[in-house]
Protein backbone atom coordinates (compact mmCIF):
# COMPACT_ATOMS: atom_id res chain seq x y z
CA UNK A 1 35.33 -29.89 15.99
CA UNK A 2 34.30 -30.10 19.38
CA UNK A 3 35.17 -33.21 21.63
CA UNK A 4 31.24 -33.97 22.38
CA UNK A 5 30.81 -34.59 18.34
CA UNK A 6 33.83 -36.10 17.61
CA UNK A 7 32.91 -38.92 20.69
CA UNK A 8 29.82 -39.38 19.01
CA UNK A 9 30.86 -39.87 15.18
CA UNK A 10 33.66 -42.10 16.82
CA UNK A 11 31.04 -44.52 18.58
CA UNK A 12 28.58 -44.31 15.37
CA UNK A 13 31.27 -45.01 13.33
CA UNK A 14 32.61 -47.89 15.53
CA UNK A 15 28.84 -49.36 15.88
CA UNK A 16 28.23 -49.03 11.72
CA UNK A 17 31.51 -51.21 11.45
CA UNK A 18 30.72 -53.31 13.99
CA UNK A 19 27.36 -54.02 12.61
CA UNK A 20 28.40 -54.46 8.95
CA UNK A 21 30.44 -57.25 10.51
CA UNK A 22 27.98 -58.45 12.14
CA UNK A 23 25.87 -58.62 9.34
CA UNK A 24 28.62 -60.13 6.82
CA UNK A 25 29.40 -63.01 9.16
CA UNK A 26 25.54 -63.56 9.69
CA UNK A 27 25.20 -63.59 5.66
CA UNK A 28 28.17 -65.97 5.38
CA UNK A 29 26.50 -68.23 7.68
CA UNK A 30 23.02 -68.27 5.43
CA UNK A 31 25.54 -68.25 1.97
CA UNK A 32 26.96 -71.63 3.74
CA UNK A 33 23.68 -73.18 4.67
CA UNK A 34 22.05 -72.62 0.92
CA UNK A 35 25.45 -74.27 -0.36
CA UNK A 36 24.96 -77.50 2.49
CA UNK A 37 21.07 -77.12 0.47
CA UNK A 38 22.16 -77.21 -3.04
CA UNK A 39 25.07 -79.72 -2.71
CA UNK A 40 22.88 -82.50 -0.67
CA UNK A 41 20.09 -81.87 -3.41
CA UNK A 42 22.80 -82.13 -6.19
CA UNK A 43 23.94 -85.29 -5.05
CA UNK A 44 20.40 -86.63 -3.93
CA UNK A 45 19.26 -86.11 -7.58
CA UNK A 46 22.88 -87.77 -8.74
CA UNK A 47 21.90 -90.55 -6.76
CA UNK A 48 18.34 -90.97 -7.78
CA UNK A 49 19.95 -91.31 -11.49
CA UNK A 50 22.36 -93.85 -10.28
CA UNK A 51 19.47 -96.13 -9.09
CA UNK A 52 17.58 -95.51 -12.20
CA UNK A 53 20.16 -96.63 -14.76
CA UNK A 54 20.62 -99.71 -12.26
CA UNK A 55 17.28 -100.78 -12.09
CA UNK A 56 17.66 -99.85 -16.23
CA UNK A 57 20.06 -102.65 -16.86
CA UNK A 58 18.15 -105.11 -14.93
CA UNK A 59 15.20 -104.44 -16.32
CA UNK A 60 13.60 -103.80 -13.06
CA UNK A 61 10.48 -101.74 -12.22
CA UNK A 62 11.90 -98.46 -9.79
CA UNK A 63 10.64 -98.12 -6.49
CA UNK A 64 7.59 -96.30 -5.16
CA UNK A 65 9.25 -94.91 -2.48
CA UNK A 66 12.18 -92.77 -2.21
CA UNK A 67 15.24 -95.29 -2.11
CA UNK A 68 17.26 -92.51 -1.53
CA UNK A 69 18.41 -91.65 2.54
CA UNK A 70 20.32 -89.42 4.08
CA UNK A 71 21.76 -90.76 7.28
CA UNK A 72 24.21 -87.83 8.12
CA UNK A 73 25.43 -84.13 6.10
CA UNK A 74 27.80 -86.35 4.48
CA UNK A 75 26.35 -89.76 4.55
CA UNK A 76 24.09 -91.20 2.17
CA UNK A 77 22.20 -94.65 2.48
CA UNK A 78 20.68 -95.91 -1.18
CA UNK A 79 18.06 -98.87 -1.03
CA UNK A 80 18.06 -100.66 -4.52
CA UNK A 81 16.52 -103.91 -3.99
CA UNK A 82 18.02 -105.58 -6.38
CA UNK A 83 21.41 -107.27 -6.61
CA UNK A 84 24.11 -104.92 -8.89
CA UNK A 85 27.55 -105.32 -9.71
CA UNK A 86 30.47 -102.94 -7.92
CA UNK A 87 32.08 -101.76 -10.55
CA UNK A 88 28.88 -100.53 -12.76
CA UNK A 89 28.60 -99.62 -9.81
CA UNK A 90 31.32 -97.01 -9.97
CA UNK A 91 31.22 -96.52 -13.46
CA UNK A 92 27.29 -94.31 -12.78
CA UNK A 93 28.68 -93.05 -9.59
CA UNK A 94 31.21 -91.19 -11.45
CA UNK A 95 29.41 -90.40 -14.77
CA UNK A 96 26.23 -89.06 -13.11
CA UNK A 97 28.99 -87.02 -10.08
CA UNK A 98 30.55 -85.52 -12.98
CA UNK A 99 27.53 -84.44 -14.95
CA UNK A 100 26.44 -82.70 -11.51
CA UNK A 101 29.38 -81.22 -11.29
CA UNK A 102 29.75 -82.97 -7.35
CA UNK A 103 33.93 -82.54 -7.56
CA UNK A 104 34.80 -83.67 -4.27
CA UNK A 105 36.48 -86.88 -3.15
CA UNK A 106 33.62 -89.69 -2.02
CA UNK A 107 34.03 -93.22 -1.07
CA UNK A 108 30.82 -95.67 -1.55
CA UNK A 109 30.14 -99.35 0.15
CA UNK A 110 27.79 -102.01 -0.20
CA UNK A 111 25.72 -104.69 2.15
CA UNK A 112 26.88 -108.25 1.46
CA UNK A 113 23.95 -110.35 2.52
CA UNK A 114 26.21 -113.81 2.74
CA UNK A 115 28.64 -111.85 5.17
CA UNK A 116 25.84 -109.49 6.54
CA UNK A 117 27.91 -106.56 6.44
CA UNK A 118 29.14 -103.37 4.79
CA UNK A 119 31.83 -104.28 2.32
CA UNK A 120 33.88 -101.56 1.23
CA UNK A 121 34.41 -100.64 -2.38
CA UNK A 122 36.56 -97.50 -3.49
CA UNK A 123 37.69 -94.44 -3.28
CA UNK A 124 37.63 -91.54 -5.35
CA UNK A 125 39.58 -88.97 -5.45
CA UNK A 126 40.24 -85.51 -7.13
CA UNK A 127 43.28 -84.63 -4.94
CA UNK A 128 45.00 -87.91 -5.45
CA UNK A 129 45.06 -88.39 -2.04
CA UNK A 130 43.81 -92.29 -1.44
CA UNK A 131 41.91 -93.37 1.82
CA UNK A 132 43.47 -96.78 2.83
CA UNK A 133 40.39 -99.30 3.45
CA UNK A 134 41.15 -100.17 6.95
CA UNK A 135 40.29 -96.52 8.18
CA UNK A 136 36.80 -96.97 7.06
CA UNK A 137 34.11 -97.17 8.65
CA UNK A 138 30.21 -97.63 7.23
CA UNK A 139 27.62 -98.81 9.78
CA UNK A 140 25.07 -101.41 8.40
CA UNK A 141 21.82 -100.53 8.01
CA UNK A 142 19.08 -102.14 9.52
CA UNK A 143 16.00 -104.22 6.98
CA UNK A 144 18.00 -103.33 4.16
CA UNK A 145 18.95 -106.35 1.69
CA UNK A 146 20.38 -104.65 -1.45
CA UNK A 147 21.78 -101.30 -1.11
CA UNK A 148 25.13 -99.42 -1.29
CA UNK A 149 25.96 -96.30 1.12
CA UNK A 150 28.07 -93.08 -0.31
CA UNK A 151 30.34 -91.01 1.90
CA UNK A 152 31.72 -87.35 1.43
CA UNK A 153 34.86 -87.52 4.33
CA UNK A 154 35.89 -83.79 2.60
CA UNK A 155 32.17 -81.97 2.13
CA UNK A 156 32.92 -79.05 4.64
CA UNK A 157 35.75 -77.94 3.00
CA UNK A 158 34.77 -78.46 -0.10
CA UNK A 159 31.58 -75.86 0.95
CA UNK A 160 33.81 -73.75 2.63
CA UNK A 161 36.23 -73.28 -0.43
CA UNK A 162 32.76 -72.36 -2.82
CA UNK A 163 32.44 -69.45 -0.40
CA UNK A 164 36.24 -68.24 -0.63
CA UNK A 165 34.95 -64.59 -1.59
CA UNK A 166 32.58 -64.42 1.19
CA UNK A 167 35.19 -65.46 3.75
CA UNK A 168 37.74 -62.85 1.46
CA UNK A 169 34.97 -60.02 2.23
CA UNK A 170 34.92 -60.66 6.08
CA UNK A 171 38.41 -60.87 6.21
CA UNK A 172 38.45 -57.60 4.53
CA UNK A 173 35.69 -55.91 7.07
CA UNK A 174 37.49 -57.45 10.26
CA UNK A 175 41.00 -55.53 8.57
CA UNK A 176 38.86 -52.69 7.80
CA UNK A 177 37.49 -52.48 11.42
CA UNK A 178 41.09 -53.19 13.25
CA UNK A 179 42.48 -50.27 10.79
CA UNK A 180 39.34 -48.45 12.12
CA UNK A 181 39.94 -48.98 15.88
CA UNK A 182 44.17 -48.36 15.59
CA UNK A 183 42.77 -44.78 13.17
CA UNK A 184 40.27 -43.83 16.24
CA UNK A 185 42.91 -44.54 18.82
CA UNK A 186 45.69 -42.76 17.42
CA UNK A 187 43.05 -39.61 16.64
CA UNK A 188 42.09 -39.86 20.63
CA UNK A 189 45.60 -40.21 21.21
CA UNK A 190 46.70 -36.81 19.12
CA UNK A 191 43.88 -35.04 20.53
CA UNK A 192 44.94 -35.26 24.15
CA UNK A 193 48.57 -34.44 22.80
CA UNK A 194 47.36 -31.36 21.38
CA UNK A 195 45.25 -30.36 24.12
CA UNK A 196 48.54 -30.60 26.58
CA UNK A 197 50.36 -28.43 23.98
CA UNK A 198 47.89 -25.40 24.12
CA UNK A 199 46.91 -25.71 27.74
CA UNK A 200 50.94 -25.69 28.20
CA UNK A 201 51.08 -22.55 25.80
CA UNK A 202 47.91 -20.69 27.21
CA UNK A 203 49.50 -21.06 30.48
CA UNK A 204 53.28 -20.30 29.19
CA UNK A 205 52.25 -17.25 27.52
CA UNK A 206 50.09 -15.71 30.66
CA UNK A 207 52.97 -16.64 32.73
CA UNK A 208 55.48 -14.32 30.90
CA UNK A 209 52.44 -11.42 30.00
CA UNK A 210 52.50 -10.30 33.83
CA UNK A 211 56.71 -9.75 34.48
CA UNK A 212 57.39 -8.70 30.66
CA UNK A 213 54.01 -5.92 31.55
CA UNK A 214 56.00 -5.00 34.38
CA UNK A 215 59.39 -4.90 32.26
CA UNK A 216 57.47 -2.36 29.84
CA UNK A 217 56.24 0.14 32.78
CA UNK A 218 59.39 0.56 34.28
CA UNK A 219 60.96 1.21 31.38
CA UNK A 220 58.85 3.66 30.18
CA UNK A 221 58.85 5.36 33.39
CA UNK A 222 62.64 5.13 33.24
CA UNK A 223 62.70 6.79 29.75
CA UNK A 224 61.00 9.96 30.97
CA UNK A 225 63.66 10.64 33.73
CA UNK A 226 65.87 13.21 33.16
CA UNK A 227 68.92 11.56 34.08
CA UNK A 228 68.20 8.96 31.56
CA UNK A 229 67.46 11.84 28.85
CA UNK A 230 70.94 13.40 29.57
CA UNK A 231 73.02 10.17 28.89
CA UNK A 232 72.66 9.21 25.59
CA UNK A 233 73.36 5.52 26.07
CA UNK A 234 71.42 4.67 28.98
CA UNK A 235 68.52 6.42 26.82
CA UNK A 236 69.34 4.52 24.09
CA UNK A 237 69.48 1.05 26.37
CA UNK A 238 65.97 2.22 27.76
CA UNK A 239 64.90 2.27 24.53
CA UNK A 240 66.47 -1.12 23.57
CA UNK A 241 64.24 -2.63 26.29
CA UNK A 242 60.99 -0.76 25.47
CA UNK A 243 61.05 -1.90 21.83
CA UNK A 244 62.65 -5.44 22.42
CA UNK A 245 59.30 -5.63 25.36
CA UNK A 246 57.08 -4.77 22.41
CA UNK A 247 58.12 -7.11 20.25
CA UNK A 248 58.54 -10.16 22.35
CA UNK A 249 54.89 -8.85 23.38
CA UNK A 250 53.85 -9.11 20.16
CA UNK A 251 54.88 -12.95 20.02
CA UNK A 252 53.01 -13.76 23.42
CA UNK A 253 49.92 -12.14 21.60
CA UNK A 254 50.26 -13.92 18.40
CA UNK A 255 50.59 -17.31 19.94
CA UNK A 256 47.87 -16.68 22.54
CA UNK A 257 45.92 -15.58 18.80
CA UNK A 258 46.87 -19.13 17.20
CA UNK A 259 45.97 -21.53 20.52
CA UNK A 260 42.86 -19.85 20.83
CA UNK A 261 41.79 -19.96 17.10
CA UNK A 262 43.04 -24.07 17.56
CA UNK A 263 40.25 -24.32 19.54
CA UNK A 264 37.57 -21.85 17.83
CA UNK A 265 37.53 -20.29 14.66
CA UNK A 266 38.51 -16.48 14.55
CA UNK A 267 35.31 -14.08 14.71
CA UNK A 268 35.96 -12.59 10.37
CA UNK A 269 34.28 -8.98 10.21
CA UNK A 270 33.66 -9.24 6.32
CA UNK A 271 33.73 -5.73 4.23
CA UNK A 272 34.91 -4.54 0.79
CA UNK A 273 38.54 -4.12 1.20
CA UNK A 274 40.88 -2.40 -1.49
CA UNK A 275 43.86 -4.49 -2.09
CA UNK A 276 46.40 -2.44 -3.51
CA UNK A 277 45.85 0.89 -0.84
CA UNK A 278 46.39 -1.28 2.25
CA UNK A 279 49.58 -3.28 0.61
CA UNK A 280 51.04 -0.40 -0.12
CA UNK A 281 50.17 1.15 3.91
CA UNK A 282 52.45 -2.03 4.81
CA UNK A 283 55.16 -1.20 2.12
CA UNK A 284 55.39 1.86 4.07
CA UNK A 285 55.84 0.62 7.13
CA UNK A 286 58.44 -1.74 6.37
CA UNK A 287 60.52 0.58 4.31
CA UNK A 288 60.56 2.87 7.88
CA UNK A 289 62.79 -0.49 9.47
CA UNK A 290 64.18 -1.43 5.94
CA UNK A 291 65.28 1.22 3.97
CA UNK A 292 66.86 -0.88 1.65
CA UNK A 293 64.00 -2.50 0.68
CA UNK A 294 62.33 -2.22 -2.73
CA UNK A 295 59.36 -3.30 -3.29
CA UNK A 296 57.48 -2.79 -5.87
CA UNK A 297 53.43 -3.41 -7.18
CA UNK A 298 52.62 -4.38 -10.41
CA UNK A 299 48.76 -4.57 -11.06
CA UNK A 300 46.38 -3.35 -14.31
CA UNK A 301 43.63 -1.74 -11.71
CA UNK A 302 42.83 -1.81 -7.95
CA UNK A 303 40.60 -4.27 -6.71
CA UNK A 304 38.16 -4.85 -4.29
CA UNK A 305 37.46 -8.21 -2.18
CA UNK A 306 35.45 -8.90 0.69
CA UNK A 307 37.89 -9.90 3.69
CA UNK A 308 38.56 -9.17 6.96
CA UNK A 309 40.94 -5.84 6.72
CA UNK A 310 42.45 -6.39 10.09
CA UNK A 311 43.63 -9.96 9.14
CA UNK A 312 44.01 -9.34 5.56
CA UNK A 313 46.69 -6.42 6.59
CA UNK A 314 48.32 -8.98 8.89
CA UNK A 315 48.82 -11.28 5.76
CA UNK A 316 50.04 -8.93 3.52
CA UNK A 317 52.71 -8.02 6.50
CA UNK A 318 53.51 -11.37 7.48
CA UNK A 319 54.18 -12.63 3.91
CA UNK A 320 56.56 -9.36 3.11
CA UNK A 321 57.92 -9.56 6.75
CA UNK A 322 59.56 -12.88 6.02
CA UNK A 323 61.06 -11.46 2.48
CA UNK A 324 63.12 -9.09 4.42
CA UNK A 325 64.06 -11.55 6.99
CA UNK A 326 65.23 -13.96 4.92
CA UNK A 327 67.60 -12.05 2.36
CA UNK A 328 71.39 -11.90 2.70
CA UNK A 329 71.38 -8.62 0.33
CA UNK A 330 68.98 -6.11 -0.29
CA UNK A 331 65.27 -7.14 -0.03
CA UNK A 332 63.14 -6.74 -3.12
CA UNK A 333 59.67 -8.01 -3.32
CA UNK A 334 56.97 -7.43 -6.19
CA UNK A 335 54.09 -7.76 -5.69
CA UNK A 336 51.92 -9.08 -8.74
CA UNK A 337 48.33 -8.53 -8.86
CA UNK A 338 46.25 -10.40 -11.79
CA UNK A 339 42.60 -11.59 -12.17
CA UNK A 340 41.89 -15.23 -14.08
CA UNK A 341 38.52 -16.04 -14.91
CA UNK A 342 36.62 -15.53 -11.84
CA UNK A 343 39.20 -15.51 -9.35
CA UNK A 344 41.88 -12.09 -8.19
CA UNK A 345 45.44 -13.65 -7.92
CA UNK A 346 48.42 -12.13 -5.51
CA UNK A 347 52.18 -13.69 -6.03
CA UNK A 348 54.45 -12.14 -3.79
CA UNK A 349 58.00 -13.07 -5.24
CA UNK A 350 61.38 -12.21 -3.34
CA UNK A 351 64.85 -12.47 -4.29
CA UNK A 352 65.65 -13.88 -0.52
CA UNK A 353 67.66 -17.22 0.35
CA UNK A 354 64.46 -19.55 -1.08
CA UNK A 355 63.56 -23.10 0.26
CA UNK A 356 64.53 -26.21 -0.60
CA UNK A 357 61.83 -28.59 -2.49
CA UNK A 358 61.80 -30.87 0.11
CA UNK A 359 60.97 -28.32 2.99
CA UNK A 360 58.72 -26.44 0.98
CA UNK A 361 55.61 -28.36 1.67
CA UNK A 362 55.80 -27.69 5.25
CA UNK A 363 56.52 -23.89 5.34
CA UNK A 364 52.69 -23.36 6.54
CA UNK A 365 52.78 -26.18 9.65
CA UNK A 366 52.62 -25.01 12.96
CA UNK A 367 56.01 -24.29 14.73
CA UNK A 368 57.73 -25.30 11.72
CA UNK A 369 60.99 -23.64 10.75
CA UNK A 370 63.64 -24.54 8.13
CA UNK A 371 66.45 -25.65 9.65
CA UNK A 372 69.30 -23.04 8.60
CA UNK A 373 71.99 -20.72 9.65
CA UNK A 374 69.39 -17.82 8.69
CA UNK A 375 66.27 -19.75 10.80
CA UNK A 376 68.95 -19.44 13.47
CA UNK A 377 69.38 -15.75 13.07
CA UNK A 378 65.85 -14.88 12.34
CA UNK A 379 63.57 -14.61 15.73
CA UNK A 380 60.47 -16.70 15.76
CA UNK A 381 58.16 -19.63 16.54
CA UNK A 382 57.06 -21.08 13.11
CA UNK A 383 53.85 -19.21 13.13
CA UNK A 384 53.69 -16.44 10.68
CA UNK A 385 53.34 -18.53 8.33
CA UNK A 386 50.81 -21.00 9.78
CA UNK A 387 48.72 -18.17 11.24
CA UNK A 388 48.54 -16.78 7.18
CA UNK A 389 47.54 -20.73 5.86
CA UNK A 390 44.45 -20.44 8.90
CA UNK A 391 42.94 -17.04 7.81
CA UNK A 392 43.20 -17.83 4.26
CA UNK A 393 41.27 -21.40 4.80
CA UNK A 394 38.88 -19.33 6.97
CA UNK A 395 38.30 -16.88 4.15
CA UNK A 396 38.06 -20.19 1.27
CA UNK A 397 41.21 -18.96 -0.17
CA UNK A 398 43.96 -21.30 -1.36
CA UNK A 399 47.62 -20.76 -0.80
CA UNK A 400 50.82 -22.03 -2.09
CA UNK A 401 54.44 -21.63 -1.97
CA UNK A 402 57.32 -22.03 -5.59
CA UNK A 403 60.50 -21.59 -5.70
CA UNK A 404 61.97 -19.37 -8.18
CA UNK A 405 63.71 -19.70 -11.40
CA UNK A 406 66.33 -17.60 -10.25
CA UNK A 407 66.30 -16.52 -6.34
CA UNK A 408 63.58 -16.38 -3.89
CA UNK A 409 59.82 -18.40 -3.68
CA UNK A 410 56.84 -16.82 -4.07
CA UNK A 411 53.78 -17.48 -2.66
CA UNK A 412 50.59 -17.38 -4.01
CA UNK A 413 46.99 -16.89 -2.96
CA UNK A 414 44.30 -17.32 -5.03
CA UNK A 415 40.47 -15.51 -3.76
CA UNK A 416 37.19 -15.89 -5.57
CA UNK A 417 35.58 -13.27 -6.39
């Protein structure tokens, strides 16, 4: 993906969270606000039954007007113009609270007119938790004779706690957001790590193409002298240096290959290719190093598939390369050829020193080689392997690694047909 687009999903994606938070907090706010709504109208309509059942059991005549007023969010004035007794008082407060399910502590006073004054009259409670009389406070009311004021000291939190799974789903967005941020950081973070590696390979590798091209002319020119051609061992050094040359070459070239396709996809040229012709062609060619080796192909027809030939050779190479490497005896590899429903199988299976379970998940990561006394032999960088995973992903084939019952993994690819 190139930096541009990722920069731009990385802002949309910060101002989408961003927003949602916005928008969850703003909803929270309007979820608290119709709760402040519902609870004062709850408790005015409580109220206005309290007054009723007074004026009831006087056998009074109710009020035009609303006696009901609220001074405050949790202060309530009630105007009942007509003299009542505290604890019947109480006794409606509670029974008309409960039956409006209003289950938060309140404390309630009334006006004396001999003292001309609040006097205070209880408190209740549903957290056991008693208010001592001297700590409160309720302001008299001006040209009111006979009325009693309620109080709710605990009404915020007692709102706040209805919304517990609103507040739960912003905490959850503001978690989701931080996890966001710390995700898009360390992502911005890897990238510039990555970019350091290949500019630092790129330049590595160009460094060491010029001397090693000059390291591969001389020799050649050396090998043609006749002096060299007369002793056998500095002709046979020469040629220790030409094909050694060639070979580390052929490692510059490969990781040039891999940084640039880190950075590009590799261009595919896509044709019918014959499998079973061109895995025998590399057979060949590494029974001409390895005579030892035995390899052998076992398949019920040849089939075609549409791949890249140059990179599809280079896989079938790579994967049969690393049997030989990695054998303490004599190399033998089969390769199996099958087709399942609508898909052409290939399981190349070796009898070499196999990998442990733990390790084999990581067999196809870049630079990554098992650490072993035959890694240590074996010359490399860890990216045969990796270089195989990237041209099967760009070709939508899937590849995996087992280990054998016996001796030896064998990996698998797996192409639609």
């Amino acid at each position: 993906m190139k930096a541009k687009n990722l920069n731009i999903i990385i802002v949309l994606g910060l101002i989408a969270t961003i927003g949602i938070l916005i928008a969850q907090l703003l909803w929270t706010r309007e979820a608290f606000s119709v709760e402040e709504q519902k609870f004062s109208q709850k408790t005015h309509v409580a109220l206005l039954e309290v007054v009723k059942k007074l004026y009831n059991s006087s056998n009074s005549e109710l009020p035009v007007n609303n006696p009901i007023k609220k001074v405050a969010n949790d202060y309530y004035i009630v105007n009942v113009e007509n003299d009542f007794q505290p604890d019947i008082l109480e006794y409606y407060l509670k029974t008309e609270f409960a039956k409006f399910n209003i289950n938060t502590d309140y404390e309630y006073a009334m006006y004396n007119c001999e003292s001309d004054e609040m006097v205070y009259g209880n408190y209740i409670s549903f957290s056991n938790k008693k208010a001592k009389k001297s700590d409160v406070y309720f302001p008299k009311h001006e040209n009111l004779v006979y009325y009693f004021a309620v109080r709710f000291p605990n009404e915020t939190s007692y709102l706040l706690s209805s919304l517990r799974f609103w507040f739960l789903l912003s905490l959850a967005l503001i978690v989701i957001l931080l996890i966001y941020v710390y995700s898009i950081y360390t992502i911005i973070q890897q990238k510039k790590y990555s970019e350091l590696q290949r500019d630092f390979i790129n330049n590595m590798t160009h460094e060491f193409k010029t001397p090693l091209s000059s390291i591969l002319l001389a020799s050649s020119y050396l090998n043609k002298q006749e002096s060299i051609k007369k002793d056998e061992k500095l002709e046979k050094y020469t040629e220790i240096i030409i094909s050694q040359s060639k070979k580390l070459n052929s490692h510059i070239e490969q990781i040039l290959n891999i940084a640039k396709s880190d950075n590009e996809p590799m261009k595919m040229v896509m044709t019918e290719v014959t499998v079973v012709p061109i895995v025998k062609e590399v057979i060949e060619n590494l029974q001409l190093r390895n005579p030892n080796l035995v390899a052998k192909i076992n398949t019920d027809k040849d089939y075609i598939i549409k791949a890249d030939e140059f990179h599809f050779t280079n896989i079938i190479y790579n994967l049969m390369d690393n049997s030989v490497k990695y054998c303490d005896g004599n190399p033998e590899i089969i390769v199996a050829i099958t087709e399942e429903k609508n898909q052409i199988r290939m399981d190349f299976s070796d009898n070499g020193i196999g990998i442990s379970n733990k390790n084999l998940n990581f067999i196809f990561d870049k630079f990554y080689r098992i650490p072993s006394t035959k890694s240590n032999e074996v010359n490399g960088f860890g990216l045969g392997l990796y270089y195989v995973k990237k041209i099967c992903t760009q070709h939508h084939w899937k590849i995996f690694a087992s280990n054998n019952n016996d001796k030896g993994i064998t990996i698998s690819i797996v192409i639609p047909k």
